[in-house]
N, C-alpha and C. Protein backbone atom coordinates (compact mmCIF):
# COMPACT_ATOMS: atom_id res chain seq x y z
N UNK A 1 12.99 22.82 -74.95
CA UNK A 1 12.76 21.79 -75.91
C UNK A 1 14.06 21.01 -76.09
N UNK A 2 14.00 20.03 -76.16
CA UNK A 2 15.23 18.52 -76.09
C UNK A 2 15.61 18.12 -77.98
N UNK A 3 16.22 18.62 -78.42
CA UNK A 3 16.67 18.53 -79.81
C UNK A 3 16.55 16.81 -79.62
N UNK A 4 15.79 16.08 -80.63
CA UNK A 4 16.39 14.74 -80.98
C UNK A 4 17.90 14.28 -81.29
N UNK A 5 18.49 13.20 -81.54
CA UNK A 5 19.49 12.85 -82.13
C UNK A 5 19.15 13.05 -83.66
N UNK A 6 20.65 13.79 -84.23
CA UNK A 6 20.51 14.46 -85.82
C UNK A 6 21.29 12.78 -86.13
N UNK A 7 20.78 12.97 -87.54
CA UNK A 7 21.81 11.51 -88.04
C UNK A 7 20.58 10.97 -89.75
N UNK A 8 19.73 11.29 -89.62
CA UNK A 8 19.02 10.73 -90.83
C UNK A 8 18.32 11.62 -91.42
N UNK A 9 18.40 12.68 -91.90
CA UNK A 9 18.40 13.58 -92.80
C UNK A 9 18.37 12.75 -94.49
N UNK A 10 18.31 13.32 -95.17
CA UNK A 10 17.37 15.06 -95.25
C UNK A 10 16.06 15.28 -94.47
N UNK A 11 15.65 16.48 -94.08
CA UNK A 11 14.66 17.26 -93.31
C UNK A 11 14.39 17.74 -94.28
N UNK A 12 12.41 18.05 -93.96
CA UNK A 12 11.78 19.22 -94.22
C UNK A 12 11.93 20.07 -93.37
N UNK A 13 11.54 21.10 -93.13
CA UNK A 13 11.80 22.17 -92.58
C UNK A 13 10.85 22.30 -91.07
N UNK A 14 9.70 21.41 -90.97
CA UNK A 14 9.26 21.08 -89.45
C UNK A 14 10.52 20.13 -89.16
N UNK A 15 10.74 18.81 -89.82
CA UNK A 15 11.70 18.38 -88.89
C UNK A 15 12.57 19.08 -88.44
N UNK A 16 13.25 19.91 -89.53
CA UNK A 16 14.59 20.49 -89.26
C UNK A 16 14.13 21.69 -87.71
N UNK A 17 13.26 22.05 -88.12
CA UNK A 17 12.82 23.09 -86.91
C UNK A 17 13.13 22.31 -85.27
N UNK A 18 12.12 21.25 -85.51
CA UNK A 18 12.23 20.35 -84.36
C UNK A 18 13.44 19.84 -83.72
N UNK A 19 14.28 19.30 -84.48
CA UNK A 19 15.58 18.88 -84.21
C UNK A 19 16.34 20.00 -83.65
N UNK A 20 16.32 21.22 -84.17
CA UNK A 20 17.36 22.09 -84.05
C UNK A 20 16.21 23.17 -82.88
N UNK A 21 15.66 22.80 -82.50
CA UNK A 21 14.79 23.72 -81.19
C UNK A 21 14.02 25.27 -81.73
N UNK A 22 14.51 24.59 -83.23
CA UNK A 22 14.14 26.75 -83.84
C UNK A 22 12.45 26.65 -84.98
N UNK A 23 11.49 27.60 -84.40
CA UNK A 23 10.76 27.63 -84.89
C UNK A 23 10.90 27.35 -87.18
N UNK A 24 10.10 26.86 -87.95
CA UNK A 24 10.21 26.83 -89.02
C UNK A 24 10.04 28.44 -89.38
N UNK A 25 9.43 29.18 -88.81
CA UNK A 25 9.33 30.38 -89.05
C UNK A 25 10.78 31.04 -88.55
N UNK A 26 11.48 30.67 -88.10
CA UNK A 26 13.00 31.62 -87.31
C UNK A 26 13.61 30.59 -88.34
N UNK A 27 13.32 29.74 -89.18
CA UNK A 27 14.90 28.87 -90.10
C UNK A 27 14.32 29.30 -91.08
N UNK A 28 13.62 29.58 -91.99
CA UNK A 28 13.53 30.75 -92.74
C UNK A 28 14.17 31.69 -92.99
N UNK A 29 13.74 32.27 -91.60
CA UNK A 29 14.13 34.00 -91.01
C UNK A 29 15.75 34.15 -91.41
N UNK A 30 16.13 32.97 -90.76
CA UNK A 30 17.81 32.81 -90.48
C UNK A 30 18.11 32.62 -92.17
N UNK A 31 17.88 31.88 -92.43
CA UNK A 31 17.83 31.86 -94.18
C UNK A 31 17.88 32.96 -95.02
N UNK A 32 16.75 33.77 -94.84
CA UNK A 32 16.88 35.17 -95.41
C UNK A 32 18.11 35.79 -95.37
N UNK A 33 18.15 35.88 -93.80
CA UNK A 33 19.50 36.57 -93.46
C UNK A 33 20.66 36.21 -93.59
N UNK A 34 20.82 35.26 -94.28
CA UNK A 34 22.19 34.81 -94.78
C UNK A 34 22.59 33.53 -93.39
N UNK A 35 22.26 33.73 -92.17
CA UNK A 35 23.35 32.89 -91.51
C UNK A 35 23.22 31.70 -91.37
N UNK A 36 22.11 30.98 -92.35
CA UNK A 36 21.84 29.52 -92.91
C UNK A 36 21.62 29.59 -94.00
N UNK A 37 23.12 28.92 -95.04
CA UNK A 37 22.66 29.11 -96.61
C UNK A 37 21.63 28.50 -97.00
N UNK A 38 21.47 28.86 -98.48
CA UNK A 38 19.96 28.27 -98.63
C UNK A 38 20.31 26.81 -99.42
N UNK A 39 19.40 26.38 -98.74
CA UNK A 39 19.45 24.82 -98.63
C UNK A 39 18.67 23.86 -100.32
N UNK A 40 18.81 22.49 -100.03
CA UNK A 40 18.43 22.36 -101.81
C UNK A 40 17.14 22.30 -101.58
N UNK A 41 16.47 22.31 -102.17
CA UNK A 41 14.84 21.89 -102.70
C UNK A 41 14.87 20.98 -103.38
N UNK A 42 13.41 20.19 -103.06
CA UNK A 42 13.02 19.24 -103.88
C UNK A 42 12.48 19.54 -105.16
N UNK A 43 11.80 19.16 -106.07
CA UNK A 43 11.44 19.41 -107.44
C UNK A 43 10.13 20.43 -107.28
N UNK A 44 9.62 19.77 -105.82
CA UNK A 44 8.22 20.29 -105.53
C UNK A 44 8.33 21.84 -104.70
N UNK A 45 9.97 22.06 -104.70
CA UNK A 45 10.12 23.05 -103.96
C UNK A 45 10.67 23.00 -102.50
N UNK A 46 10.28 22.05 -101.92
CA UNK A 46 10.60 22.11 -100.25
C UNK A 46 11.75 21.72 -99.82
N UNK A 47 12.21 22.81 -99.36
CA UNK A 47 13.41 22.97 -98.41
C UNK A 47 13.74 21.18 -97.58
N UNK A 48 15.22 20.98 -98.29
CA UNK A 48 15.77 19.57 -97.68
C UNK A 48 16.88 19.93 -96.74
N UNK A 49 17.06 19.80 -95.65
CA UNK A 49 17.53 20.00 -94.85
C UNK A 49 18.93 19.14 -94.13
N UNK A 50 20.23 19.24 -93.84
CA UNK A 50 21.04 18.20 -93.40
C UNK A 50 21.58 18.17 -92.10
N UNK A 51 22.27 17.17 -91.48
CA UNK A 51 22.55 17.61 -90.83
C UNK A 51 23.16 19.00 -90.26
N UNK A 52 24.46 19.29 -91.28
CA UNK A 52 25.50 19.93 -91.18
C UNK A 52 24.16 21.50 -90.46
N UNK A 53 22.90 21.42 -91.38
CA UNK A 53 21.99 22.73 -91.16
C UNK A 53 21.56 22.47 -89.77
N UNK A 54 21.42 21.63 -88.85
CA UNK A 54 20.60 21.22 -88.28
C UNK A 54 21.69 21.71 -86.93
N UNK A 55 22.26 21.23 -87.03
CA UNK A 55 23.79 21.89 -86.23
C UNK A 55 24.08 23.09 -86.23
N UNK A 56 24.00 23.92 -87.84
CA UNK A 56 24.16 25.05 -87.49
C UNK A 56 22.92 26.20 -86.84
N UNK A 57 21.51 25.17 -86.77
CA UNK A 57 20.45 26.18 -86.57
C UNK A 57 20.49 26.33 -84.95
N UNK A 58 21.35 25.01 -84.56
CA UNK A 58 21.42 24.91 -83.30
C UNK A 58 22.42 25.77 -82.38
N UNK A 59 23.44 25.32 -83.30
CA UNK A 59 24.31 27.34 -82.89
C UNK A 59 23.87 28.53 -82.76
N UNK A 60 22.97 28.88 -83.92
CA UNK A 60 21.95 30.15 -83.44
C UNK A 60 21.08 30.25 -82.20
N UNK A 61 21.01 29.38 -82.05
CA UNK A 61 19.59 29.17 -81.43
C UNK A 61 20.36 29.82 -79.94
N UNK A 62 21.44 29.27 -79.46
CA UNK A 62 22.09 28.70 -78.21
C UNK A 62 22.97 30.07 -78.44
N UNK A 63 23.03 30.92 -79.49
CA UNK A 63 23.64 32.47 -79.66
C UNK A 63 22.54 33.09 -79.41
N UNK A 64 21.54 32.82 -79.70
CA UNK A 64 20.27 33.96 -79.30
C UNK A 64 19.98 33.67 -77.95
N UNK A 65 19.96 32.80 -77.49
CA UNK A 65 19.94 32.70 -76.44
C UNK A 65 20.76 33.17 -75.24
N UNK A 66 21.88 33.10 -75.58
CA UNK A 66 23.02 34.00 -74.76
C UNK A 66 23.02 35.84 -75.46
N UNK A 67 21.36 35.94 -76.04
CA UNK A 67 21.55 37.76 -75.98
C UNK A 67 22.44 38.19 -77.44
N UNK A 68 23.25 37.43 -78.20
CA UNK A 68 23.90 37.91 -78.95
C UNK A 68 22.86 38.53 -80.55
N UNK A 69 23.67 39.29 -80.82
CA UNK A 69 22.63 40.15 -82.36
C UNK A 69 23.27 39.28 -83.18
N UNK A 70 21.88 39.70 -84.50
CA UNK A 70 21.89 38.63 -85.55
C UNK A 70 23.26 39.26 -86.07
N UNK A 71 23.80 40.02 -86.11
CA UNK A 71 25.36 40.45 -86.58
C UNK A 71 26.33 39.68 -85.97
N UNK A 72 26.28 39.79 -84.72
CA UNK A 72 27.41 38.87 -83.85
C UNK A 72 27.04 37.79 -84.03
N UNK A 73 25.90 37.19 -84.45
CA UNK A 73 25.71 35.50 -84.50
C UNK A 73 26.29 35.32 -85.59
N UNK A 74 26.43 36.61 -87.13
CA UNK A 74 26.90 36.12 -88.47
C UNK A 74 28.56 35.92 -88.16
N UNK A 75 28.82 36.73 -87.53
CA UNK A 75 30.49 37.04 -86.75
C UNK A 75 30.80 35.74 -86.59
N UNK A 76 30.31 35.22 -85.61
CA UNK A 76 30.58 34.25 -84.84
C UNK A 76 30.81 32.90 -85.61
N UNK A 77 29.18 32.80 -86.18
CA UNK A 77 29.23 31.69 -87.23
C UNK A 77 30.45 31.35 -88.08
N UNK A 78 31.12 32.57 -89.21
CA UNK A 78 32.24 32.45 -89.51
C UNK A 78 33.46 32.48 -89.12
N UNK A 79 33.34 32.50 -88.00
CA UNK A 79 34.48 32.00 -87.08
C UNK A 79 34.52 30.68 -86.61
N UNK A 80 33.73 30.11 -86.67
CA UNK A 80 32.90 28.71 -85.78
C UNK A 80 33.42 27.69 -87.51
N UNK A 81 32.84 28.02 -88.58
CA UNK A 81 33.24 27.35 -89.83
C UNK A 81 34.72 27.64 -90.34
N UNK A 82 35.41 28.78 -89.58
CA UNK A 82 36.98 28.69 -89.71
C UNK A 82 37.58 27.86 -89.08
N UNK A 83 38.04 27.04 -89.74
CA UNK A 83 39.47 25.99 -89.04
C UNK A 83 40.42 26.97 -88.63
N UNK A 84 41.06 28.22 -89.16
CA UNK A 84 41.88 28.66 -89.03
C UNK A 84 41.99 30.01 -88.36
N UNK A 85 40.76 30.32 -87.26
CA UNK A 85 40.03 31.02 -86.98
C UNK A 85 41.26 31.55 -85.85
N UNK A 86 41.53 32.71 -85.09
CA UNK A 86 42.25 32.71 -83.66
C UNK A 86 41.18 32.87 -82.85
N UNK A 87 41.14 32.15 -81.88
CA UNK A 87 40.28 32.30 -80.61
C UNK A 87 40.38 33.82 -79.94
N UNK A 88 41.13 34.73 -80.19
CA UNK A 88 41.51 35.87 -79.78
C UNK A 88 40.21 36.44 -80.08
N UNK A 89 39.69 36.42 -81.88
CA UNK A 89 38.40 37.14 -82.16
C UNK A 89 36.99 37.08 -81.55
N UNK A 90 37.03 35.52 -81.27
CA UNK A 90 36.10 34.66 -80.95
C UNK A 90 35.44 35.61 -79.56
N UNK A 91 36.64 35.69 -78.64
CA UNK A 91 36.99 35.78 -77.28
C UNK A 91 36.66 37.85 -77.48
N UNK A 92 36.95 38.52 -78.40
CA UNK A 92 37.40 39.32 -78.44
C UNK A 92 35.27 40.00 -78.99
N UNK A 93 34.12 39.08 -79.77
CA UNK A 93 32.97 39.33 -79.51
C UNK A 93 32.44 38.76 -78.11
N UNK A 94 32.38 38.13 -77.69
CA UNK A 94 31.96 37.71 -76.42
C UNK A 94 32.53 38.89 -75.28
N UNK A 95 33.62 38.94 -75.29
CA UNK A 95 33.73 39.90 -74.37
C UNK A 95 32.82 41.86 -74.83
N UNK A 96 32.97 41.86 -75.49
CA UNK A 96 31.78 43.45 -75.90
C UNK A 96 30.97 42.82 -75.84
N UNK A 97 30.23 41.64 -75.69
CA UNK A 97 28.69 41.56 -75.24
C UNK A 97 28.84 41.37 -73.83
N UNK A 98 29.37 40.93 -73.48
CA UNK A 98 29.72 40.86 -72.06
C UNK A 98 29.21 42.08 -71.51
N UNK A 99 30.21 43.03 -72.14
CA UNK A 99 30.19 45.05 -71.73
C UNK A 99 29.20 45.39 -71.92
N UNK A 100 28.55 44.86 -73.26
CA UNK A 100 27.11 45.79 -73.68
C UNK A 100 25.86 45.10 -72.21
N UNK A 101 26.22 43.62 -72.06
CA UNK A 101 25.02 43.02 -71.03
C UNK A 101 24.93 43.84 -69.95
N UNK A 102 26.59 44.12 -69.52
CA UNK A 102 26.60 44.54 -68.00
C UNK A 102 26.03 46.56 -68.32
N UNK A 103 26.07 46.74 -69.27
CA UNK A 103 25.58 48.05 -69.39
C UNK A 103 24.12 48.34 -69.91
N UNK A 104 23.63 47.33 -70.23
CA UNK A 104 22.16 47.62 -70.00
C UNK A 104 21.72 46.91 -68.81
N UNK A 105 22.15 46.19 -68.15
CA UNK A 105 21.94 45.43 -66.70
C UNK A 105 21.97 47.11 -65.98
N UNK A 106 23.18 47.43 -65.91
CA UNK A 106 23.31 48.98 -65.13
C UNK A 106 21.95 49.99 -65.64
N UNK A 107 22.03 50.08 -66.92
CA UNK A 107 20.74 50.87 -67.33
C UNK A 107 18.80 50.77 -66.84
N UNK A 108 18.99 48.89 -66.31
CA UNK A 108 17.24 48.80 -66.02
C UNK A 108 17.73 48.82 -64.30
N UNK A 109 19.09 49.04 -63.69
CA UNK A 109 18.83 48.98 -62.46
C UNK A 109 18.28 50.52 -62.15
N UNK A 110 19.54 51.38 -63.27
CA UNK A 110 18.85 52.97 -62.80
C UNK A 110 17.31 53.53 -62.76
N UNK A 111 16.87 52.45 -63.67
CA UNK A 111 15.04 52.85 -63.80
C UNK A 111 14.75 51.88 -63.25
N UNK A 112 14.68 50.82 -62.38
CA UNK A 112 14.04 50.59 -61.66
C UNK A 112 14.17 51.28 -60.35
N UNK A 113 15.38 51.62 -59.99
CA UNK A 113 15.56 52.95 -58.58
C UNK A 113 14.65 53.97 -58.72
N UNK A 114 14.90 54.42 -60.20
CA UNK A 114 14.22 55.89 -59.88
C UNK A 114 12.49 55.43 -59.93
N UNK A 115 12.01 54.36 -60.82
CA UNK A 115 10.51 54.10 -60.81
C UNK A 115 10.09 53.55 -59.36
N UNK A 116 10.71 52.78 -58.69
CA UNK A 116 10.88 52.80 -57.04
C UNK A 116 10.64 53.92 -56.02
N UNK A 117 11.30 54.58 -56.21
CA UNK A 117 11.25 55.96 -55.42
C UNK A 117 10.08 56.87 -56.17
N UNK A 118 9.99 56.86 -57.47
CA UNK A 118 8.74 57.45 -57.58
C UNK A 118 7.53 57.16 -57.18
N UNK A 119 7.46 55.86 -57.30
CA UNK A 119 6.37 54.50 -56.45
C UNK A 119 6.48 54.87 -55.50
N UNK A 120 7.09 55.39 -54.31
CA UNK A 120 7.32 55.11 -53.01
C UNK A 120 7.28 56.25 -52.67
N UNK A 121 7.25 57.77 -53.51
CA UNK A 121 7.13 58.97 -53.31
C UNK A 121 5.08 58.88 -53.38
N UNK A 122 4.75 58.23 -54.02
CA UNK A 122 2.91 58.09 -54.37
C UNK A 122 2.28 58.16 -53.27
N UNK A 123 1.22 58.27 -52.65
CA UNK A 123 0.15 58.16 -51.75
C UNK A 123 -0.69 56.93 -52.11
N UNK A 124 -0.80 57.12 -53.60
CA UNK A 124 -1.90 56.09 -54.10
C UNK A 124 -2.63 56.21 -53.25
N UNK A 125 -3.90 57.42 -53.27
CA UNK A 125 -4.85 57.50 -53.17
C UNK A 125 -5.65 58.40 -53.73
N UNK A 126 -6.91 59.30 -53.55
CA UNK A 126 -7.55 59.51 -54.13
C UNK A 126 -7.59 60.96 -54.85
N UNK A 127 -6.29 61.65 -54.41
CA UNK A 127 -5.95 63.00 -54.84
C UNK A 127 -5.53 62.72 -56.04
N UNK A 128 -5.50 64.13 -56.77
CA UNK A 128 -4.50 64.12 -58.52
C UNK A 128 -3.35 64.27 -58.19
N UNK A 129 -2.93 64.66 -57.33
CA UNK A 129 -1.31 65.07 -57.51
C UNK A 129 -0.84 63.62 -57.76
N UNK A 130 0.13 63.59 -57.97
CA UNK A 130 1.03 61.63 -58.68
C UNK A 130 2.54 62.56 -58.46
N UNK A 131 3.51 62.05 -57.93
CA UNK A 131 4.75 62.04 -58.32
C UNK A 131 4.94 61.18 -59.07
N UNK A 132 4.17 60.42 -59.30
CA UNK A 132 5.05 59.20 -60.50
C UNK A 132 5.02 60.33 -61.91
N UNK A 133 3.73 60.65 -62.06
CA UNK A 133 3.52 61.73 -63.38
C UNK A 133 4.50 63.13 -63.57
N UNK A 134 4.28 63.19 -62.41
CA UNK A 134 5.24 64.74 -62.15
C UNK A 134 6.86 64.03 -62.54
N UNK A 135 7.75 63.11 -62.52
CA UNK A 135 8.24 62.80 -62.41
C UNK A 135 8.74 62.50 -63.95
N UNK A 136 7.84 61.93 -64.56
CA UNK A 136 7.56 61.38 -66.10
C UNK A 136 7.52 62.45 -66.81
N UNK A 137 6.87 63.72 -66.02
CA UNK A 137 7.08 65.09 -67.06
C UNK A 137 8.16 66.42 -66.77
N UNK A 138 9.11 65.73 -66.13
CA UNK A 138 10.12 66.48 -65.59
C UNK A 138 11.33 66.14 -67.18
């Protein structure tokens, strides 16, 4: 999805969704969870939206997307609104997701080897014996 140009705000909360690529149901979500403060309301209640939000829903969005947890996105965020932030920290979550990616990358290669070879141990045909099962109950 192609975010419009932000610039004429206030948003309701479909625009704001739209603009910023994030379901109205996930800017909520994000709301709850603190890592989009809560925004003003109108008299009637509905969430007004600004740029400055529209930008930041778009940071999430483009953090979930690169795999990061709603913790490291709160991390991040306040680092991102620090002027006075060191890039060291910044640099210093990205790299442990880095570690954690390449270690569950390592983790679905080991089960796909071993579900491979169990696959490839099968007959798949019309007997009960299964190494895939025997395998699953080892």
């Amino acid at each position: 999805m192609t975010a419009a140009v932000i610039g004429n705000g206030p948003f309701n909360i479909g625009q704001a969704a739209s603009q910023s690529g994030v379901s109205a149901k996930m800017v909520r979500h994000y709301e709850s969870l603190g890592l989009l403060p809560a925004v003003h309301r109108t008299d009637a209640g509905y969430r007004q939206y600004g740029d400055t939000q529209i930008h930041t829903l778009r940071f999430i969005r483009r953090a979930r997307t690169l795999g990061f947890s709603m913790a490291e996105i709160g991390e991040l965020l306040k680092l991102w609104q620090n002027q006075q932030r060191a890039s060291a920290d910044v640099k210093r979550i990205a790299q442990a997701h880095v570690a954690d990616l390449e270690r569950r990358i390592a983790e679905m290669q080991a089960m796909r080897q071993t579900l491979a070879q169990l696959a490839h141990c099968c007959a798949g045909d019309d007997r009960p014996d299964c190494p895939i099962l025997t395998g699953l109950a080892e």
